[in-house]
PDB file of N, CA and C in Angstrom:
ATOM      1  N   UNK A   1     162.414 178.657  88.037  1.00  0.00           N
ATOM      2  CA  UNK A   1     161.402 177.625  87.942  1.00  0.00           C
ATOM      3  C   UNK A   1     161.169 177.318  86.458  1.00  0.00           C
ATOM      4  N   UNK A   2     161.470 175.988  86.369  1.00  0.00           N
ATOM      5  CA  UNK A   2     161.317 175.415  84.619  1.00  0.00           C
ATOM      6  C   UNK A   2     159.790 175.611  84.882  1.00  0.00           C
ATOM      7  N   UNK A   3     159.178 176.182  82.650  1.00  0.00           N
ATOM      8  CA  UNK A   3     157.781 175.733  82.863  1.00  0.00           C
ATOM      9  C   UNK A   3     157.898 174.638  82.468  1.00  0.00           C
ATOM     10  N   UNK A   4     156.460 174.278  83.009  1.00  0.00           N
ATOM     11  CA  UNK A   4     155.924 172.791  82.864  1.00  0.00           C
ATOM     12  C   UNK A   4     155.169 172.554  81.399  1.00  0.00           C
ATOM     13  N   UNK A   5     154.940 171.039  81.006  1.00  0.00           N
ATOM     14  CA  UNK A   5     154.321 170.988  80.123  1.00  0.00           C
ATOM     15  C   UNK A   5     152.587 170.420  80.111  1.00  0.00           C
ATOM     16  N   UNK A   6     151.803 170.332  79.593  1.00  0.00           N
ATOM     17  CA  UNK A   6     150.511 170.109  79.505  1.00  0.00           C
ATOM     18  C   UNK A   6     150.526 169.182  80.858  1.00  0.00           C
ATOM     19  N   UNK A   7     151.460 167.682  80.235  1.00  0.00           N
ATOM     20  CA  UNK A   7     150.988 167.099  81.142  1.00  0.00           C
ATOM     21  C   UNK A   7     150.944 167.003  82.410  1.00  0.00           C
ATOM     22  N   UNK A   8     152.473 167.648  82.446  1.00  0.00           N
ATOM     23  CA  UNK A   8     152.597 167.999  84.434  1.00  0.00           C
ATOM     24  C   UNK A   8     152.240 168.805  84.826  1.00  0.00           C
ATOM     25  N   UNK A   9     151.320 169.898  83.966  1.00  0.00           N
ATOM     26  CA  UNK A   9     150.555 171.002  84.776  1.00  0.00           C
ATOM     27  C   UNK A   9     148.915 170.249  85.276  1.00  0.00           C
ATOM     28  N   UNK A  10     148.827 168.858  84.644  1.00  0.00           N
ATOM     29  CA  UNK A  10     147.604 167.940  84.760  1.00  0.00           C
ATOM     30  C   UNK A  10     148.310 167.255  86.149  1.00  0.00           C
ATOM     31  N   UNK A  11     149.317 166.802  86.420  1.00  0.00           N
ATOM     32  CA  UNK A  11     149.675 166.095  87.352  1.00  0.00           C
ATOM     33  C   UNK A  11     149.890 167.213  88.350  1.00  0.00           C
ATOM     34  N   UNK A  12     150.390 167.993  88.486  1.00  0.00           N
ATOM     35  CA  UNK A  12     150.280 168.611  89.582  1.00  0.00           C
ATOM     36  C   UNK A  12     148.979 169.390  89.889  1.00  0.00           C
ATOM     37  N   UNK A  13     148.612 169.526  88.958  1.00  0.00           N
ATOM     38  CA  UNK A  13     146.588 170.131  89.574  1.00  0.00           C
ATOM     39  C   UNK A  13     146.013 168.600  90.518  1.00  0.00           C
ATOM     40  N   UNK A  14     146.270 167.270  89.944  1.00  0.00           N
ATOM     41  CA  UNK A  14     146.100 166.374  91.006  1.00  0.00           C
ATOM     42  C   UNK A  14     146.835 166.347  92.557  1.00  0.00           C
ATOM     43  N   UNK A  15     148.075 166.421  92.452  1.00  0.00           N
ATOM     44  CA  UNK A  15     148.900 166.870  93.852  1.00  0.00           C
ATOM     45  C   UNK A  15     148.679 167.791  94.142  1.00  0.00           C
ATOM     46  N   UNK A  16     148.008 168.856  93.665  1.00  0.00           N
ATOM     47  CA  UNK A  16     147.521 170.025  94.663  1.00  0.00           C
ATOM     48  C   UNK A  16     146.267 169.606  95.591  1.00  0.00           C
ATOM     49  N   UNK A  17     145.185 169.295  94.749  1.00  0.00           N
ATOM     50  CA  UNK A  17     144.123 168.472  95.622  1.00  0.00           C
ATOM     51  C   UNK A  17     144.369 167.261  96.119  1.00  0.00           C
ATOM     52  N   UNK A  18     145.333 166.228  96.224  1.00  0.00           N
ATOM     53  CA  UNK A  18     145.427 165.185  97.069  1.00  0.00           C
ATOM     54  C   UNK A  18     146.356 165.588  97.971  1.00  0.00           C
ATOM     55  N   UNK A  19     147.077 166.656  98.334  1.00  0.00           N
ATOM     56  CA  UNK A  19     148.218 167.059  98.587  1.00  0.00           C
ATOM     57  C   UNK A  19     149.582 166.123  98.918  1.00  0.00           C
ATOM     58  N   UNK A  20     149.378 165.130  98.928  1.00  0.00           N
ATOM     59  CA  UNK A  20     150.156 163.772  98.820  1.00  0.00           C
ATOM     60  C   UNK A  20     149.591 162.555  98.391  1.00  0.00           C
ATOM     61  N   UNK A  21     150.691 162.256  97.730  1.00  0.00           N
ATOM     62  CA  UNK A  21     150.313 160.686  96.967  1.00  0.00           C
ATOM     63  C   UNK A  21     151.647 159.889  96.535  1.00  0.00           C
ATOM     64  N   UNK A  22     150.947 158.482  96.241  1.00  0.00           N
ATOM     65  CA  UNK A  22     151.493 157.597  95.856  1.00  0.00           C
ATOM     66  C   UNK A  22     151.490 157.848  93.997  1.00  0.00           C
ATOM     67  N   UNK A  23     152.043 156.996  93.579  1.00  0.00           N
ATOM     68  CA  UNK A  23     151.801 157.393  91.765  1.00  0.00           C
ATOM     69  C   UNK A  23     150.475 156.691  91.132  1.00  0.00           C
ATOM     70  N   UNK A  24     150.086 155.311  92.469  1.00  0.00           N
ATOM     71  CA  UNK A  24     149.198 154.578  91.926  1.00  0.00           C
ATOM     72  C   UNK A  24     147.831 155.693  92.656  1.00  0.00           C
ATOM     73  N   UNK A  25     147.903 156.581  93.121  1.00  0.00           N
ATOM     74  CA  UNK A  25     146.769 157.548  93.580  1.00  0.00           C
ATOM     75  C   UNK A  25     146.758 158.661  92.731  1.00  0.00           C
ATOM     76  N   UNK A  26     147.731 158.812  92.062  1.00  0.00           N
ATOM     77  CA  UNK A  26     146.979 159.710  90.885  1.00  0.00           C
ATOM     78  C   UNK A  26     147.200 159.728  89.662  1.00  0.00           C
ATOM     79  N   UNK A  27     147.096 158.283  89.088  1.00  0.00           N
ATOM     80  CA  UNK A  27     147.136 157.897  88.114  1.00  0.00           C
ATOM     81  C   UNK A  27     145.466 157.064  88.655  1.00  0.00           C
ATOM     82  N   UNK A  28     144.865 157.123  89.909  1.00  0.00           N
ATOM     83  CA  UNK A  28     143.173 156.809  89.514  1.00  0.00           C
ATOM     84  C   UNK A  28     142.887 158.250  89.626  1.00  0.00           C
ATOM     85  N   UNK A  29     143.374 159.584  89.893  1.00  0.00           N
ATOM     86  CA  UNK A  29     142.551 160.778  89.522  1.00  0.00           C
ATOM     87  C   UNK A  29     142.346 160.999  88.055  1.00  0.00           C
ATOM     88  N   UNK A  30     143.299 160.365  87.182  1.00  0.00           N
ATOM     89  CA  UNK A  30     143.031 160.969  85.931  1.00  0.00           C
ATOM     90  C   UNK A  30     142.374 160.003  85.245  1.00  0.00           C
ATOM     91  N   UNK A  31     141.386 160.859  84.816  1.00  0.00           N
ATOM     92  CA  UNK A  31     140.117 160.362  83.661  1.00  0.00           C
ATOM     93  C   UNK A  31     140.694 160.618  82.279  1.00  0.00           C
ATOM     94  N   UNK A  32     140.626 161.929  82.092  1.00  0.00           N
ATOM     95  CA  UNK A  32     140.982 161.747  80.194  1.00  0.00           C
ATOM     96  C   UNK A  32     142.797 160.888  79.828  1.00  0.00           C
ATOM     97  N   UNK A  33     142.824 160.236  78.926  1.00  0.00           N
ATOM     98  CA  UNK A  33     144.442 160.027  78.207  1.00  0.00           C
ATOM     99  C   UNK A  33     145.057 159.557  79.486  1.00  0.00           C
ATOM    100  N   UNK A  34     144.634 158.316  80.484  1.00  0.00           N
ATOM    101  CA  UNK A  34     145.228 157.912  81.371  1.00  0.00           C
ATOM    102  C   UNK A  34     146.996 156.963  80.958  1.00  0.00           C
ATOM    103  N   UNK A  35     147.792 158.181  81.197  1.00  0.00           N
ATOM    104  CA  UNK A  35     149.500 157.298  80.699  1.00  0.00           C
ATOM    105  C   UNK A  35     149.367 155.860  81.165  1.00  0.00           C
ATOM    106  N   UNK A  36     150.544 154.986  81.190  1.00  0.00           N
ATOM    107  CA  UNK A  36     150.566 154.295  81.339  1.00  0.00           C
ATOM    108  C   UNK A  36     151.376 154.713  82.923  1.00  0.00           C
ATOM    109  N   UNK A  37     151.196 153.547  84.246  1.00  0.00           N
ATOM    110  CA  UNK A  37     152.047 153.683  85.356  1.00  0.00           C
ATOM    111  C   UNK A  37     153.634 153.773  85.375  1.00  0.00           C
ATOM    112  N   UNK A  38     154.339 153.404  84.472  1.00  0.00           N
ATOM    113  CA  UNK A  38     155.820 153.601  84.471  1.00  0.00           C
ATOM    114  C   UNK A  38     155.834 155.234  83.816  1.00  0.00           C
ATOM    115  N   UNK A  39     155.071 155.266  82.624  1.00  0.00           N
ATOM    116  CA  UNK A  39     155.123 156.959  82.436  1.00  0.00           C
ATOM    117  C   UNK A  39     155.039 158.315  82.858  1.00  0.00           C
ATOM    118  N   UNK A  40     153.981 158.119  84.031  1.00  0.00           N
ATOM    119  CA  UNK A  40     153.369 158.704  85.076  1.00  0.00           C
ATOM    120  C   UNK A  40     154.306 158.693  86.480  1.00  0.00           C
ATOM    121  N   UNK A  41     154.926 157.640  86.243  1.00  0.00           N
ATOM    122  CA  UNK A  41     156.042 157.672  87.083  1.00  0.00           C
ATOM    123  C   UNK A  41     157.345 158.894  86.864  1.00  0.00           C
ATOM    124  N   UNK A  42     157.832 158.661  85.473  1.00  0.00           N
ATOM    125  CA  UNK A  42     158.418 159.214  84.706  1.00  0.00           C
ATOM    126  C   UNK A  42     158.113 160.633  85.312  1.00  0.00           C
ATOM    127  N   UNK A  43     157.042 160.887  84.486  1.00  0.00           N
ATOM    128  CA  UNK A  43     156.765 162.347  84.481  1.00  0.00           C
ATOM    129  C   UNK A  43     156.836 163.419  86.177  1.00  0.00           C
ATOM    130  N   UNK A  44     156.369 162.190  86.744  1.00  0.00           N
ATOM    131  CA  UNK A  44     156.275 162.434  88.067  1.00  0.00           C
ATOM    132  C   UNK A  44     157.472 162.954  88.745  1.00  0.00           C
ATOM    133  N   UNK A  45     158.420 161.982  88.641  1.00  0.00           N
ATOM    134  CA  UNK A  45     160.313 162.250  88.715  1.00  0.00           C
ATOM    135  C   UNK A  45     160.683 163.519  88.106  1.00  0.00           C
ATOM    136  N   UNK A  46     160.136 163.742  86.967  1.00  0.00           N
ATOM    137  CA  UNK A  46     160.655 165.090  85.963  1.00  0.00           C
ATOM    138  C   UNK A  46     160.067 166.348  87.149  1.00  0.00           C
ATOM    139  N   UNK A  47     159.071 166.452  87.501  1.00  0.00           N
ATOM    140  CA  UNK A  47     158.631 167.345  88.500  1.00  0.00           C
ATOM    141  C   UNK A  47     159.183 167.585  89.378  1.00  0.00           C
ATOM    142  N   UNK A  48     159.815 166.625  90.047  1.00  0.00           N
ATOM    143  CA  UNK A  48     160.980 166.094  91.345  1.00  0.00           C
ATOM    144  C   UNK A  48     162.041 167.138  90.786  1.00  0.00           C
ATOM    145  N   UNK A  49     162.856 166.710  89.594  1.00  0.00           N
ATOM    146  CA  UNK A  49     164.155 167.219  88.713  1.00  0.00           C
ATOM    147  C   UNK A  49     163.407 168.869  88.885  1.00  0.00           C
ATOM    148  N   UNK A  50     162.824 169.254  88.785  1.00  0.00           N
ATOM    149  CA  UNK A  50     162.418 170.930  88.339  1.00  0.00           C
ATOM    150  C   UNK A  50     161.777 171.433  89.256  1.00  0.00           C
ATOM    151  N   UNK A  51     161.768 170.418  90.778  1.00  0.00           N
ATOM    152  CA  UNK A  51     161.713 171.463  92.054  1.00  0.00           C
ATOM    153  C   UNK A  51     160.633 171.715  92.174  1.00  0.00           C
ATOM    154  N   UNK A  52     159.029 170.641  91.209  1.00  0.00           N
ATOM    155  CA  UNK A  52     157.642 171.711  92.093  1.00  0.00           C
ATOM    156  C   UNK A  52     157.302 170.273  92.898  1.00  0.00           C
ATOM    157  N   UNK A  53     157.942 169.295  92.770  1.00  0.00           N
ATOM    158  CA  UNK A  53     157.367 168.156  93.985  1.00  0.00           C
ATOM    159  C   UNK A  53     158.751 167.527  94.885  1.00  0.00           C
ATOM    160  N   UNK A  54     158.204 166.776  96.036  1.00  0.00           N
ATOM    161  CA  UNK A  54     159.420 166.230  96.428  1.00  0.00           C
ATOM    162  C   UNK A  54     158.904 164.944  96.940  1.00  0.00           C
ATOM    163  N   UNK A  55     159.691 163.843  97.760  1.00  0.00           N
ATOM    164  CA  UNK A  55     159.108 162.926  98.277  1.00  0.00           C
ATOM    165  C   UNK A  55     159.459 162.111  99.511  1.00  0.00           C
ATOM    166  N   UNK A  56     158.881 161.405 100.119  1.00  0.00           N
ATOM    167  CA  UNK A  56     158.910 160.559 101.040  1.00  0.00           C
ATOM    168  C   UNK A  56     159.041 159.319 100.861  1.00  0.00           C
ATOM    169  N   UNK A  57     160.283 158.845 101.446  1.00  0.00           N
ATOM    170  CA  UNK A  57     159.989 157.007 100.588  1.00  0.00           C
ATOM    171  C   UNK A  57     159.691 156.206 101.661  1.00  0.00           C
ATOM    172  N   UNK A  58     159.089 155.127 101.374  1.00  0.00           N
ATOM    173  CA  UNK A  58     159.109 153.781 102.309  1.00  0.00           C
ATOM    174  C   UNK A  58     159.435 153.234 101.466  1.00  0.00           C
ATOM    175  N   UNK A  59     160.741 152.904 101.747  1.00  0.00           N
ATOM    176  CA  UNK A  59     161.092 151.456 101.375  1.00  0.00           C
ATOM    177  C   UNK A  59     161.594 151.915 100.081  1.00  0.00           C
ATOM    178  N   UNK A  60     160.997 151.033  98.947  1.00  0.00           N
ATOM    179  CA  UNK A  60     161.427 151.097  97.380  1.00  0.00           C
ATOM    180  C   UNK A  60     159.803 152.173  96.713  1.00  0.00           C
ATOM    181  N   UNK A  61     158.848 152.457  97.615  1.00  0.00           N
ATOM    182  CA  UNK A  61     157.712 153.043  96.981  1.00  0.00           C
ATOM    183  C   UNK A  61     157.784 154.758  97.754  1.00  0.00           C
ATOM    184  N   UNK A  62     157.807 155.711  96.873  1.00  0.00           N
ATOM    185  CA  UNK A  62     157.552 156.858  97.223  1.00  0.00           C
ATOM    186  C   UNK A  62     156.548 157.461  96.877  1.00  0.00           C
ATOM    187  N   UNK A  63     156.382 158.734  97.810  1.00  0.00           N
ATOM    188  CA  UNK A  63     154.708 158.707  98.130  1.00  0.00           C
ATOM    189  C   UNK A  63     155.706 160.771  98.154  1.00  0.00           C
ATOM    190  N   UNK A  64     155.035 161.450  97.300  1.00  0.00           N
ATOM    191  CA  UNK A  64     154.465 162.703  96.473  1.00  0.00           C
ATOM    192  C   UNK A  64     153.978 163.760  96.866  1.00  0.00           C
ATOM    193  N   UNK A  65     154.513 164.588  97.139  1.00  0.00           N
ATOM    194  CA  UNK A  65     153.792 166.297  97.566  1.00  0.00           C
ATOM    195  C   UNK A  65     154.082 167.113  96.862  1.00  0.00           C
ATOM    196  N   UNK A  66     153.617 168.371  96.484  1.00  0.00           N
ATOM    197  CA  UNK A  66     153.844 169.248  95.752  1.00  0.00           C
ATOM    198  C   UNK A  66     154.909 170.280  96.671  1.00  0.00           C
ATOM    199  N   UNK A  67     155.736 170.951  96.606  1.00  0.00           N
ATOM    200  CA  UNK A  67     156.812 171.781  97.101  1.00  0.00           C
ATOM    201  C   UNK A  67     156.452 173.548  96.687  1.00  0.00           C
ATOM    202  N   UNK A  68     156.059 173.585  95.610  1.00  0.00           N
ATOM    203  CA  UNK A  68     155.463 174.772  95.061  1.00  0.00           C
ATOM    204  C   UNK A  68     153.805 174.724  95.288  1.00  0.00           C
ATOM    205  N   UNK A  69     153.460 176.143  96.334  1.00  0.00           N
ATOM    206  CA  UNK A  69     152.085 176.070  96.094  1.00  0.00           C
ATOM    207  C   UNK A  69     151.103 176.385  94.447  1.00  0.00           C
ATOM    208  N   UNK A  70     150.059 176.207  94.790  1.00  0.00           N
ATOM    209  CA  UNK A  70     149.556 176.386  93.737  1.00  0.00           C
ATOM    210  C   UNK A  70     149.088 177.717  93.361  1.00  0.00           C
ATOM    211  N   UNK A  71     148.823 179.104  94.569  1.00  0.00           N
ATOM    212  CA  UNK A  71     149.102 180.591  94.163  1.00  0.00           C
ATOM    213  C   UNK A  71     150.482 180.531  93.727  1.00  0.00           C
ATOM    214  N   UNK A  72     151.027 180.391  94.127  1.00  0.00           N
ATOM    215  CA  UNK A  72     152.167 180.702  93.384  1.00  0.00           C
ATOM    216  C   UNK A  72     152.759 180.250  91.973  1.00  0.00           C
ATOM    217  N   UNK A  73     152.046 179.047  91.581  1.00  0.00           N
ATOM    218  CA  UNK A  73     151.990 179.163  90.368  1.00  0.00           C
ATOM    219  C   UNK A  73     151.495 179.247  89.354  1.00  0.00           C
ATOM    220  N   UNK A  74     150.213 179.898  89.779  1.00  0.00           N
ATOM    221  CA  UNK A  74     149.297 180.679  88.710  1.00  0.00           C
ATOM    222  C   UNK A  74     149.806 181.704  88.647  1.00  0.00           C
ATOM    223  N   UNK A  75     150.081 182.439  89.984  1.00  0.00           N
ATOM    224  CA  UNK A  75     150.617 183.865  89.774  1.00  0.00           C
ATOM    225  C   UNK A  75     151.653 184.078  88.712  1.00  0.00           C
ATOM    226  N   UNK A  76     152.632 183.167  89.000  1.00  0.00           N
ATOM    227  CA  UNK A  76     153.788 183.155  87.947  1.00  0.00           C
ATOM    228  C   UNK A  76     153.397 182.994  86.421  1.00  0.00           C
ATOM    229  N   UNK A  77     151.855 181.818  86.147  1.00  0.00           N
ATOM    230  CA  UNK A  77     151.689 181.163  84.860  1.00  0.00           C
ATOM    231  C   UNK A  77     150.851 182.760  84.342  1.00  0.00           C
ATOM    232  N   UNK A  78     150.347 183.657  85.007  1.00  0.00           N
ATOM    233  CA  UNK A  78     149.180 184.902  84.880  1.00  0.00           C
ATOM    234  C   UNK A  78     150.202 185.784  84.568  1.00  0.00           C
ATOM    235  N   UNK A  79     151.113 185.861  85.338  1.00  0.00           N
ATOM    236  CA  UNK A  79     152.207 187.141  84.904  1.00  0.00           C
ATOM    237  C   UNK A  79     152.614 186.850  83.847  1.00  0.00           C
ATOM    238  N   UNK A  80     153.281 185.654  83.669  1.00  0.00           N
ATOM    239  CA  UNK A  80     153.880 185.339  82.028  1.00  0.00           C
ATOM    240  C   UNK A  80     153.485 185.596  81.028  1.00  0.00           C
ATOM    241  N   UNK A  81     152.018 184.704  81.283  1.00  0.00           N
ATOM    242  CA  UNK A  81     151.145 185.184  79.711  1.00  0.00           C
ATOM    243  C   UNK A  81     150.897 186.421  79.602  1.00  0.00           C
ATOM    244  N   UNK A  82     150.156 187.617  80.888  1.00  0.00           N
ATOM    245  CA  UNK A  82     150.052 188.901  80.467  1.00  0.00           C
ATOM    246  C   UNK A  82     151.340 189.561  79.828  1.00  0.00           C
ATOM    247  N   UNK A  83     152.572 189.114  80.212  1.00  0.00           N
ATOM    248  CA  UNK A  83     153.934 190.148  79.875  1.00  0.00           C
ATOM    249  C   UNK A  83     153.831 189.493  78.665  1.00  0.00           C
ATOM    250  N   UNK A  84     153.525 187.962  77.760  1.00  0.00           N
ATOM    251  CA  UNK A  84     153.859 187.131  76.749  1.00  0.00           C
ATOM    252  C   UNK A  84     153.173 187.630  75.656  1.00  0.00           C
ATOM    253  N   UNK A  85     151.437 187.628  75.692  1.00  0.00           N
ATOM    254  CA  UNK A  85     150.272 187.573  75.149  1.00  0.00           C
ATOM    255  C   UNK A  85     149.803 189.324  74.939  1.00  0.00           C
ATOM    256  N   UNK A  86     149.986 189.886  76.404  1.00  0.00           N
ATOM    257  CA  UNK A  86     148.860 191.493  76.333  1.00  0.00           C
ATOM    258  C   UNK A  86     149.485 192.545  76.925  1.00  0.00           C
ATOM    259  N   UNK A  87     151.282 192.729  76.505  1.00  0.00           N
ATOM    260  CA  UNK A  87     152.183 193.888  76.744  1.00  0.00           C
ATOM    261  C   UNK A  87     152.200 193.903  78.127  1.00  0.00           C
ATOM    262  N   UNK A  88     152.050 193.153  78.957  1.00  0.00           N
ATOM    263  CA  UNK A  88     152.237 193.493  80.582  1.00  0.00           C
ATOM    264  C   UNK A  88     151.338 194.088  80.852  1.00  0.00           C
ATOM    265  N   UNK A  89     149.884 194.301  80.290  1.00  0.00           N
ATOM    266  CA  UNK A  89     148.702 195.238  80.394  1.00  0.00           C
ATOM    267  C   UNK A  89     147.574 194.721  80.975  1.00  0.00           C
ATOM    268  N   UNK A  90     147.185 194.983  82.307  1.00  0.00           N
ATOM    269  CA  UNK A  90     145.696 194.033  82.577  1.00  0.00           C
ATOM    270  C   UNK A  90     144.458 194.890  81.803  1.00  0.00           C
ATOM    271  N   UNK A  91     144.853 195.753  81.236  1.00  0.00           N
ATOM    272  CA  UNK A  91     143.492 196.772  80.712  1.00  0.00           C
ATOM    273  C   UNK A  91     143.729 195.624  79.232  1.00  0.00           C
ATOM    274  N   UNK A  92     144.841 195.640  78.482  1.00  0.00           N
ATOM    275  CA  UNK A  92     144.451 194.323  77.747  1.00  0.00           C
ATOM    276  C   UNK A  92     143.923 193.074  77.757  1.00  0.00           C
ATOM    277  N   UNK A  93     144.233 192.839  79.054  1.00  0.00           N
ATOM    278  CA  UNK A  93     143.289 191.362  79.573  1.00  0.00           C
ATOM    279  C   UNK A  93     142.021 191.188  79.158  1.00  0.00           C
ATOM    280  N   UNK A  94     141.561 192.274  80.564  1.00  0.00           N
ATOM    281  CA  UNK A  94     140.200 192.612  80.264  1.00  0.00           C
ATOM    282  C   UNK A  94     139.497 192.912  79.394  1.00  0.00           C
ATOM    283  N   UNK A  95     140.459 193.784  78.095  1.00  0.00           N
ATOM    284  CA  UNK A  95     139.518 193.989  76.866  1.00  0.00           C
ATOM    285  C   UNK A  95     139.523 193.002  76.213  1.00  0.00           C
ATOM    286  N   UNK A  96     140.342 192.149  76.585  1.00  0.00           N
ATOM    287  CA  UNK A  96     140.331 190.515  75.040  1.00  0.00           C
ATOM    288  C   UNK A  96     139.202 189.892  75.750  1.00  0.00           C
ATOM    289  N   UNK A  97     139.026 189.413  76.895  1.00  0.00           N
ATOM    290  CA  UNK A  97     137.661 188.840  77.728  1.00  0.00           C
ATOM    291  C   UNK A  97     136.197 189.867  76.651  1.00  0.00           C
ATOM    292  N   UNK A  98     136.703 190.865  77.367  1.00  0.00           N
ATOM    293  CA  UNK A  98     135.181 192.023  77.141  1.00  0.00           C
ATOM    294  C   UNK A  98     135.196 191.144  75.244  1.00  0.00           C
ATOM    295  N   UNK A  99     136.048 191.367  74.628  1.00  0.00           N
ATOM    296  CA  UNK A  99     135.465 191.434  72.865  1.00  0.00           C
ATOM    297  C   UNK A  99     135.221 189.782  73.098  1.00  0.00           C
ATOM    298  N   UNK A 100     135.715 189.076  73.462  1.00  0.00           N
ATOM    299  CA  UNK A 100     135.551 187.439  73.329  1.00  0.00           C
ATOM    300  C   UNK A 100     134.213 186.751  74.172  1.00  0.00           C
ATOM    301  N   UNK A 101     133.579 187.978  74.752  1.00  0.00           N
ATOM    302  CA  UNK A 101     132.477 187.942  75.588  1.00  0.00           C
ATOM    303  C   UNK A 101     132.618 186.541  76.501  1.00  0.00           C
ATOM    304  N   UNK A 102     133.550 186.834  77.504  1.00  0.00           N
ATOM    305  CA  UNK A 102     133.994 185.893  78.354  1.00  0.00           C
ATOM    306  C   UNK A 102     133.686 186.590  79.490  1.00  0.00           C
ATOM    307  N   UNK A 103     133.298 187.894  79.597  1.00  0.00           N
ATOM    308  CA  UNK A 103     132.642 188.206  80.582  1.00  0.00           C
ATOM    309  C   UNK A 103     131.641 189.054  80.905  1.00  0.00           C
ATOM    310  N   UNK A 104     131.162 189.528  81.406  1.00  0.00           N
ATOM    311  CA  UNK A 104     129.968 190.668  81.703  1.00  0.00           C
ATOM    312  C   UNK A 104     129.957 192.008  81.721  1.00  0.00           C
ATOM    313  N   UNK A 105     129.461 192.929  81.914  1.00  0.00           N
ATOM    314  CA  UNK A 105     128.778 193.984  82.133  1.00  0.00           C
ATOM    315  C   UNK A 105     129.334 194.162  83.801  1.00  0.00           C
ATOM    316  N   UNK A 106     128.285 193.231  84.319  1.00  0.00           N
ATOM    317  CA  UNK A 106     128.046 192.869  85.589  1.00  0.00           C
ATOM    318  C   UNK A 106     129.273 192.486  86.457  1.00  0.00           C
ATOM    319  N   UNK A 107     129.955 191.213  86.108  1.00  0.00           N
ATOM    320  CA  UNK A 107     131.393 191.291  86.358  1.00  0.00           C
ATOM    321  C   UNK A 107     132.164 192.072  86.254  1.00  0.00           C
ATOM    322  N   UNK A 108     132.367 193.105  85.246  1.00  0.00           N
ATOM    323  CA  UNK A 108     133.285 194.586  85.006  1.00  0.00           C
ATOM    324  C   UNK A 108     132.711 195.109  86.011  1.00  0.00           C
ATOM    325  N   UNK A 109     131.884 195.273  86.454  1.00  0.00           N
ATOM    326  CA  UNK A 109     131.093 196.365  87.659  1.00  0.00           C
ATOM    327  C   UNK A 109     131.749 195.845  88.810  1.00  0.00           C
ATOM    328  N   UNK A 110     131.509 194.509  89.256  1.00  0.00           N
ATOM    329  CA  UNK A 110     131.932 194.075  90.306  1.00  0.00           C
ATOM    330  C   UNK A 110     133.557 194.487  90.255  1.00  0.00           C
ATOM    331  N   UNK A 111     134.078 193.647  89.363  1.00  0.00           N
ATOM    332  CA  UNK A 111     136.011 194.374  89.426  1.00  0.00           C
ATOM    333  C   UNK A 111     135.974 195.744  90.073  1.00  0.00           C
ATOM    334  N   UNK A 112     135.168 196.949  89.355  1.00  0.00           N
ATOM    335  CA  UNK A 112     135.637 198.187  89.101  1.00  0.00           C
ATOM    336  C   UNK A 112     135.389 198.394  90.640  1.00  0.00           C
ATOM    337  N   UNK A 113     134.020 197.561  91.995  1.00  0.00           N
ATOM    338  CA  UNK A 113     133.883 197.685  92.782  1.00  0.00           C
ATOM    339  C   UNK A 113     135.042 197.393  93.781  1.00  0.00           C
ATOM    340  N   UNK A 114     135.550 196.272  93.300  1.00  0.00           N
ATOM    341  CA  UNK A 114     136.271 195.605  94.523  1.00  0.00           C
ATOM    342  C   UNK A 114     137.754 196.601  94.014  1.00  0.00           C
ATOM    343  N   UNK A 115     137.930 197.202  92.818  1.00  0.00           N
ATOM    344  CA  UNK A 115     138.927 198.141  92.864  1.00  0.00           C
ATOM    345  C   UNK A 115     138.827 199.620  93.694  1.00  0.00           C
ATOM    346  N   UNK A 116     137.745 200.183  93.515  1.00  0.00           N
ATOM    347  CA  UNK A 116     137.177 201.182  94.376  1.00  0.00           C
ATOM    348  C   UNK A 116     137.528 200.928  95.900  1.00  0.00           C
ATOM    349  N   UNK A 117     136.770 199.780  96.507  1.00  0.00           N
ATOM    350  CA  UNK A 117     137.199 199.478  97.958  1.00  0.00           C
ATOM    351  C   UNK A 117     138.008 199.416  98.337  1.00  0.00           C
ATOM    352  N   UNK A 118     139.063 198.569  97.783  1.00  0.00           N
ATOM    353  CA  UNK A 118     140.422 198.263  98.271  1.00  0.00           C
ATOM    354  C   UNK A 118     141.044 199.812  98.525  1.00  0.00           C
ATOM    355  N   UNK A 119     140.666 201.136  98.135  1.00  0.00           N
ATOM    356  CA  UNK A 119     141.262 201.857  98.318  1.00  0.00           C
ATOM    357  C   UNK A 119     141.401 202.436  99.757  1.00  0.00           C
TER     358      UNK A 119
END
């Protein structure tokens, strides 16, 4: 699986929640830096080429689904960066959160809970 770049990780967070579309349907989901419709097209096709969408045509207009769910590609985008960013270490994760105070006390408690249970 090629990674994606900024923008088609923006276009496919739209095809995950519309779960099908036309190009003129999610090119009105996007609010910020709206491309232009032939670009969006473009980019759209490039997704096609790298296997996370596929499509349905009528006619000369095709209409957009995503092929790759979207656990599955966080999981993949979460594994990367931990093996990329924090030695393959979730105890590094958690400590860059803990010093960047991105998370709690309270939240660490809860983790350490739902780690306890699962046992």
């Amino acid at each position: 699986m090629q990674k994606l770049t900024n923008k088609e990780e923006e276009i496919m967070q739209v095809l995950w929640k519309l779960e099908k579309a036309f190009v003129k349907d999610i090119l009105a989901e996007i609010t910020n830096d709206k491309p232009h419709y032939n670009t969006l097209s473009t980019i759209v096709r490039n997704l096609e080429d790298k296997g996370y969408v596929d499509h349905i045509a009528y006619g000369k207009t095709h209409q957009y689904f995503p092929i790759i769910k979207k656990e599955d590609y966080r999981k993949r985008f979460f594994n990367t960066a931990i093996d990329n960013y924090f030695n393959s270490s979730y105890k590094n994760v958690v400590s860059f959160f803990a010093k960047e105070e991105k998370i709690s006390v309270e939240e660490l408690k809860e983790i350490i809970n739902l780690i306890e249970n699962k046992k």
